[in-house]
PDB file of N, CA and C in Angstrom:
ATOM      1  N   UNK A   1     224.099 -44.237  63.521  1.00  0.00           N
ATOM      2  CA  UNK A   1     225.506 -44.375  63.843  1.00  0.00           C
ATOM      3  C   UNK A   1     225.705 -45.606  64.700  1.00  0.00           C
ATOM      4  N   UNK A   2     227.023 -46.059  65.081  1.00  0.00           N
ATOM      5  CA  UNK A   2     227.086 -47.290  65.293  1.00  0.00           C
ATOM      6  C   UNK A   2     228.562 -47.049  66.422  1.00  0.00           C
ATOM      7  N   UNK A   3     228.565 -47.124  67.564  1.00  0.00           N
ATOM      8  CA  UNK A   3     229.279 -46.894  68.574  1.00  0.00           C
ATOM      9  C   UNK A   3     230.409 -48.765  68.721  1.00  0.00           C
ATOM     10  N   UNK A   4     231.342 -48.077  68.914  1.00  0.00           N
ATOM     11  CA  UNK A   4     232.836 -49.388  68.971  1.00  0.00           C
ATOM     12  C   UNK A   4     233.293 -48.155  70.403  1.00  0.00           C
ATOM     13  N   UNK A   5     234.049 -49.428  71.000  1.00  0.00           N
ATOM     14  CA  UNK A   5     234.417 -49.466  72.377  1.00  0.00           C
ATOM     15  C   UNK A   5     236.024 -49.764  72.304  1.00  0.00           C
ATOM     16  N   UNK A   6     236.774 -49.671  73.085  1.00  0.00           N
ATOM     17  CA  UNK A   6     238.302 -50.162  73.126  1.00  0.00           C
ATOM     18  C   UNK A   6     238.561 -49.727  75.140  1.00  0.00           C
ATOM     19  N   UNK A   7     239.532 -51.247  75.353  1.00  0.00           N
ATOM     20  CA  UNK A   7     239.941 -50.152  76.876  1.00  0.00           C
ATOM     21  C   UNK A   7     241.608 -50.443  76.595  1.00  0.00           C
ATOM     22  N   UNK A   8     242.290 -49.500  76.571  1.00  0.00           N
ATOM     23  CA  UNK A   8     244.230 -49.502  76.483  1.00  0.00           C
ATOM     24  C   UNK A   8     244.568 -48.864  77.499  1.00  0.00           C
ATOM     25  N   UNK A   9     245.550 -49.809  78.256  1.00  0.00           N
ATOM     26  CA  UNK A   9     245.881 -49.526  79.276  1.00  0.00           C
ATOM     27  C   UNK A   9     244.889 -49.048  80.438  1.00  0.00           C
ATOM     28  N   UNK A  10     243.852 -49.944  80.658  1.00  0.00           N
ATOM     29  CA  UNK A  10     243.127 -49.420  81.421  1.00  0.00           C
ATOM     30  C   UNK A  10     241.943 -47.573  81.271  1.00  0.00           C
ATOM     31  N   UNK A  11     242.078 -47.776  80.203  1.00  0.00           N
ATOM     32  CA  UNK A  11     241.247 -46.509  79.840  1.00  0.00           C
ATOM     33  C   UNK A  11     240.455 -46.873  78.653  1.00  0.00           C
ATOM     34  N   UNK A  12     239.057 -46.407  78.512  1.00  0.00           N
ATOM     35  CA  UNK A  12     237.985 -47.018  77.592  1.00  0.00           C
ATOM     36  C   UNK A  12     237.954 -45.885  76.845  1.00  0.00           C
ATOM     37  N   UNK A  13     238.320 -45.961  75.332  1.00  0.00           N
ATOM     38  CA  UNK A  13     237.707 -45.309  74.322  1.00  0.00           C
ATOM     39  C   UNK A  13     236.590 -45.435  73.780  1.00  0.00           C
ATOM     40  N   UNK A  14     236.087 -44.538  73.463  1.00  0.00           N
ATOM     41  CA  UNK A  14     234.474 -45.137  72.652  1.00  0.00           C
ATOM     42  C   UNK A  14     234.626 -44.029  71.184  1.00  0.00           C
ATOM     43  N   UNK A  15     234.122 -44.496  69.672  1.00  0.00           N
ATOM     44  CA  UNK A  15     233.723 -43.981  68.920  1.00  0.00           C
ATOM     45  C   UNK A  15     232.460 -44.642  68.135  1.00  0.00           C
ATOM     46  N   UNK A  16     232.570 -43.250  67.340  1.00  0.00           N
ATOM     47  CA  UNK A  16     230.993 -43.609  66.511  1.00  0.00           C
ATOM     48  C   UNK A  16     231.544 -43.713  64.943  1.00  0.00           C
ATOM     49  N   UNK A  17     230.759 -44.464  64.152  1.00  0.00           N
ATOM     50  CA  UNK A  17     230.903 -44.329  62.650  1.00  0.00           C
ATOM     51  C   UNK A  17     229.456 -44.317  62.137  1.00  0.00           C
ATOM     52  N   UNK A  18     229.764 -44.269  60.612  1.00  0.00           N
ATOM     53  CA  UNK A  18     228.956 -44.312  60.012  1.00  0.00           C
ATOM     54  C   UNK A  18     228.809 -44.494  58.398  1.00  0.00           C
ATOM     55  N   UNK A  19     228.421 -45.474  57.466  1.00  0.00           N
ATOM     56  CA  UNK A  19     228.935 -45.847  56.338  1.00  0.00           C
ATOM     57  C   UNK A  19     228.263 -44.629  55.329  1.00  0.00           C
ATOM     58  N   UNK A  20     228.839 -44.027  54.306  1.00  0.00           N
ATOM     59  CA  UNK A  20     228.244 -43.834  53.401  1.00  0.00           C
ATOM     60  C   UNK A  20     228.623 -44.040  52.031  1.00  0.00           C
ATOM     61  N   UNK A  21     227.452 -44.669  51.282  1.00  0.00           N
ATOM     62  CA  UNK A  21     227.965 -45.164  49.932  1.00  0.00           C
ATOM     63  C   UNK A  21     228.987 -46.122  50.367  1.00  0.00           C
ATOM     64  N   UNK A  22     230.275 -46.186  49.686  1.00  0.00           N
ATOM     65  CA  UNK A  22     231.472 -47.255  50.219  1.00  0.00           C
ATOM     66  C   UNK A  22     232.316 -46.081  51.164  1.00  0.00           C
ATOM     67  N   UNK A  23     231.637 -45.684  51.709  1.00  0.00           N
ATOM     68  CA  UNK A  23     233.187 -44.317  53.180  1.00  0.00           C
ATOM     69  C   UNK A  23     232.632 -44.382  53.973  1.00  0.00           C
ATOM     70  N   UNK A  24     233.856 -44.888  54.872  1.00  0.00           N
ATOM     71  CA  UNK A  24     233.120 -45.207  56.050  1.00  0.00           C
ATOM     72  C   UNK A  24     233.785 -43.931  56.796  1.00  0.00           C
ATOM     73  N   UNK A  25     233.004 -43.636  57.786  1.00  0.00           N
ATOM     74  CA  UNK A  25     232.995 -41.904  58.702  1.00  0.00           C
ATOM     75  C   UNK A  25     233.306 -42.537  59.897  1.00  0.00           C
ATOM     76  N   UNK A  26     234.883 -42.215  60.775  1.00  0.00           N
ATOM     77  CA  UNK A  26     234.640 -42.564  62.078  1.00  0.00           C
ATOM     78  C   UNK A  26     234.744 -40.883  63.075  1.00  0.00           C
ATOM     79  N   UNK A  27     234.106 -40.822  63.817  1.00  0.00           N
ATOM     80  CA  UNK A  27     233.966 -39.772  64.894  1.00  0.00           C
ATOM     81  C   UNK A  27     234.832 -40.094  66.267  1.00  0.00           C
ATOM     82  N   UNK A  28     235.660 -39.623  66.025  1.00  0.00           N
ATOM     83  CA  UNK A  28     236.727 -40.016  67.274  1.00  0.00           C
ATOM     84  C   UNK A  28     236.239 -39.229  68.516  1.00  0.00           C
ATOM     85  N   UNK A  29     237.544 -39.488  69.698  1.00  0.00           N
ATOM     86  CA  UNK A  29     236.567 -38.773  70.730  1.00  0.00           C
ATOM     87  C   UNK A  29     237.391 -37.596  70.909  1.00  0.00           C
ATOM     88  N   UNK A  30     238.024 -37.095  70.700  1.00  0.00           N
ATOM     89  CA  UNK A  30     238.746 -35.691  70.445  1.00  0.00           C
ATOM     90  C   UNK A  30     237.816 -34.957  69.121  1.00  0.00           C
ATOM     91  N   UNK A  31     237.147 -35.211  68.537  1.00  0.00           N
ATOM     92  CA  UNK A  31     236.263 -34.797  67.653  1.00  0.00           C
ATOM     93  C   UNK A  31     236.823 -34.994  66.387  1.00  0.00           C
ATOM     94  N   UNK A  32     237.836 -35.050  66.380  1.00  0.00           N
ATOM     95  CA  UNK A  32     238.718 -35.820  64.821  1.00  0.00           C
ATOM     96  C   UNK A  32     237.994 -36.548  63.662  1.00  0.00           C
ATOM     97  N   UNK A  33     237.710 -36.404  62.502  1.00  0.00           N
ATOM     98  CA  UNK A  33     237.040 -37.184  61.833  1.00  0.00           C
ATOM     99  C   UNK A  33     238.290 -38.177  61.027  1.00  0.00           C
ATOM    100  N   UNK A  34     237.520 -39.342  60.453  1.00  0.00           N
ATOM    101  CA  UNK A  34     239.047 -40.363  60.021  1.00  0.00           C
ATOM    102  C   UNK A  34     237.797 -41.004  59.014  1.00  0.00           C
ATOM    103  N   UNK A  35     238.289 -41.149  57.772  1.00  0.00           N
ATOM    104  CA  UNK A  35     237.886 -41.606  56.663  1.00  0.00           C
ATOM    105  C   UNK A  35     238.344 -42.641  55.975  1.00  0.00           C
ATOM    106  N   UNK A  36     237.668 -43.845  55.778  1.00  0.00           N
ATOM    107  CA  UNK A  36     238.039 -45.441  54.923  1.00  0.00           C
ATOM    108  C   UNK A  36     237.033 -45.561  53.403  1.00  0.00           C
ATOM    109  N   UNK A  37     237.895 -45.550  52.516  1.00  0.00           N
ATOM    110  CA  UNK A  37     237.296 -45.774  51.290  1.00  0.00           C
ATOM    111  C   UNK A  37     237.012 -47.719  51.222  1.00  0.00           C
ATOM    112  N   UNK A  38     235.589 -48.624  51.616  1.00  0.00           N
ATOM    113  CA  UNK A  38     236.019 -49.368  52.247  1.00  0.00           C
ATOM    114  C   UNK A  38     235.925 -50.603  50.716  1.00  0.00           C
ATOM    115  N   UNK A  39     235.322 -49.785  49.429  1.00  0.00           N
ATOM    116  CA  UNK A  39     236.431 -50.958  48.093  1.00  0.00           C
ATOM    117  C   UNK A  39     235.246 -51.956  48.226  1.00  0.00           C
ATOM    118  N   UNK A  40     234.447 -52.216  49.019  1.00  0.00           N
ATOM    119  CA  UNK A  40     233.546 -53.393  48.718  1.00  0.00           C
ATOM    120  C   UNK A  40     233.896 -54.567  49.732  1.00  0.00           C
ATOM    121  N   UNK A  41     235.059 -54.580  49.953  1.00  0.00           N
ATOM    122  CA  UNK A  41     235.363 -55.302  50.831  1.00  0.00           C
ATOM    123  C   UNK A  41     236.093 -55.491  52.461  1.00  0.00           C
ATOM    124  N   UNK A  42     236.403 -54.799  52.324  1.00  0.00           N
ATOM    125  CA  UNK A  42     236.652 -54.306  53.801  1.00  0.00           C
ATOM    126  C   UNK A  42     235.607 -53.668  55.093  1.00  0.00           C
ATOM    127  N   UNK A  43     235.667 -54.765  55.757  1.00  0.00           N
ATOM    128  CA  UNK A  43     234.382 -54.720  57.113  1.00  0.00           C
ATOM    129  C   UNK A  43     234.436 -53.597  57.976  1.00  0.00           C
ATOM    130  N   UNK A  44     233.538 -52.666  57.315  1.00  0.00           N
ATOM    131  CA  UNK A  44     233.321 -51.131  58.635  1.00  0.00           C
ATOM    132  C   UNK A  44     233.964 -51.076  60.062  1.00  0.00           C
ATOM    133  N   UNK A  45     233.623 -52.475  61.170  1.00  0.00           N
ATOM    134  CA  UNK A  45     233.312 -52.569  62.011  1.00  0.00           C
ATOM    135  C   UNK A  45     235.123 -52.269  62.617  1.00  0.00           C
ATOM    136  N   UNK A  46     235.724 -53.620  61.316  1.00  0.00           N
ATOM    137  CA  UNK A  46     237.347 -53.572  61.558  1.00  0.00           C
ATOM    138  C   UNK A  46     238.607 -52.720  61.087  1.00  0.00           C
ATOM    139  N   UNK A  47     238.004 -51.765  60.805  1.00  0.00           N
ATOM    140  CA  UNK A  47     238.351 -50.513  60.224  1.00  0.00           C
ATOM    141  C   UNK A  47     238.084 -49.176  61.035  1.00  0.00           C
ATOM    142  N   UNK A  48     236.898 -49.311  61.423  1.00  0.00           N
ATOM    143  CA  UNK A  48     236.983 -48.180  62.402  1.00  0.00           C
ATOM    144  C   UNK A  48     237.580 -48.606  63.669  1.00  0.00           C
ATOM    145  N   UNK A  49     237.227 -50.033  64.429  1.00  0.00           N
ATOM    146  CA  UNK A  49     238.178 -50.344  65.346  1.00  0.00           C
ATOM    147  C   UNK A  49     239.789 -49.766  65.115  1.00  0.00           C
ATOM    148  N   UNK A  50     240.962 -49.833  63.833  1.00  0.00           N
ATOM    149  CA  UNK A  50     241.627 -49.628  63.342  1.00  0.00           C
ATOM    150  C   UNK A  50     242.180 -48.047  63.850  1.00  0.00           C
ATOM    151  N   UNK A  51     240.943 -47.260  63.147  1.00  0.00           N
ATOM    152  CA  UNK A  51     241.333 -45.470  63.710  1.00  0.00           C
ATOM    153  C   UNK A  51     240.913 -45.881  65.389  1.00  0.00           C
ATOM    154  N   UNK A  52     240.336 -46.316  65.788  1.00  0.00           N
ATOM    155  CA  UNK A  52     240.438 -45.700  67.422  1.00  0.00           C
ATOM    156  C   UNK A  52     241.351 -46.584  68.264  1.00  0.00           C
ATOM    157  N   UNK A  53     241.814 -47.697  67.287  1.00  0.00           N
ATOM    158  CA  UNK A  53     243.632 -48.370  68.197  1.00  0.00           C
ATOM    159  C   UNK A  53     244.360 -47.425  67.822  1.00  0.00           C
ATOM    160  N   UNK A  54     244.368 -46.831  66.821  1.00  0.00           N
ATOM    161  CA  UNK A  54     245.516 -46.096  66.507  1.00  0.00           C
ATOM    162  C   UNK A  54     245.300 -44.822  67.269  1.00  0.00           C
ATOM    163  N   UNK A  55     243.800 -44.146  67.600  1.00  0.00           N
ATOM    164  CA  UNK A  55     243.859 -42.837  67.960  1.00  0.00           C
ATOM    165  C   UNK A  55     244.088 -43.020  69.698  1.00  0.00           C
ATOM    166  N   UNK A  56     243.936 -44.140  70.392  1.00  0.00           N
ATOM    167  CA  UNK A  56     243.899 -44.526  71.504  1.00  0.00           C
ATOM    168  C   UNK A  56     245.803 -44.698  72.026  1.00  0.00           C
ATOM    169  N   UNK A  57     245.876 -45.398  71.107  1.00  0.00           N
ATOM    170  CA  UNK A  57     247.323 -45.457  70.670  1.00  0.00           C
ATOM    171  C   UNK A  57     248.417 -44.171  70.851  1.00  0.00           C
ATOM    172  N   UNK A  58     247.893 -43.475  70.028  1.00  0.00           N
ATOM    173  CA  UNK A  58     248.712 -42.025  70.239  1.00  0.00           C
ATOM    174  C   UNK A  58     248.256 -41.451  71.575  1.00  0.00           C
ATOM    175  N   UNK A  59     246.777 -41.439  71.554  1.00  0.00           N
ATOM    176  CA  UNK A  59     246.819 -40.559  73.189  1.00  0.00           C
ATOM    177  C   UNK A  59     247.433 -41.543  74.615  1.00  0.00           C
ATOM    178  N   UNK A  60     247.728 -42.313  74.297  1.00  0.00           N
ATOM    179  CA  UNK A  60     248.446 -43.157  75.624  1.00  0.00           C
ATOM    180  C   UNK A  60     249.799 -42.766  75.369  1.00  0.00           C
ATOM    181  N   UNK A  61     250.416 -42.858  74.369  1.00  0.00           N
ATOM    182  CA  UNK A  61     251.713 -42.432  74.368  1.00  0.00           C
ATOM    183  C   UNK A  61     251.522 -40.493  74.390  1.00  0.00           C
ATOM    184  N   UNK A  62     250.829 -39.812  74.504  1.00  0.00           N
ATOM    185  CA  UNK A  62     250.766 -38.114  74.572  1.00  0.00           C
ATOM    186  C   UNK A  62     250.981 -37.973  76.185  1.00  0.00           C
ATOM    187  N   UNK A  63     250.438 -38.800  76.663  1.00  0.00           N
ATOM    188  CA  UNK A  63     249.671 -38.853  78.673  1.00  0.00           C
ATOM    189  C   UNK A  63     248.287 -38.490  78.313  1.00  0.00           C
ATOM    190  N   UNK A  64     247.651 -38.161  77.204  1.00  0.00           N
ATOM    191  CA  UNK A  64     246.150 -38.057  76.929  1.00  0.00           C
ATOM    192  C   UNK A  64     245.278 -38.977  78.091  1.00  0.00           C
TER     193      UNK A  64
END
């Protein structure tokens, strides 16, 4: 597995992924799983960054 970092608003997210075949698996930190069919071309790395702006995203706007 392969750990990505984010800090929003002063708070550090961390998740894990992991490719299989072309799907890429991200492990959020609420335990959420988030799935990219990634087509051959689309870079794992900027895709899972993707789910944890967005999941970082929502929990800043929750008060998470």
């Amino acid at each position: 597995m392969t750990e990505i970092a984010l800090t929003e608003n002063g708070k550090e997210y961390r998740a894990e992924y992991e490719i299989f075949d072309d799907m890429l698996v991200v492990y959020l930190p609420d335990g959420d799983i988030r799935q990219t069919v990634l087509n051959g071309g689309i870079k794992p790395h900027i895709a899972a960054m993707t789910h944890l702006r967005s999941f970082a995203s929502t929990s800043t706007r929750a008060g998470v």
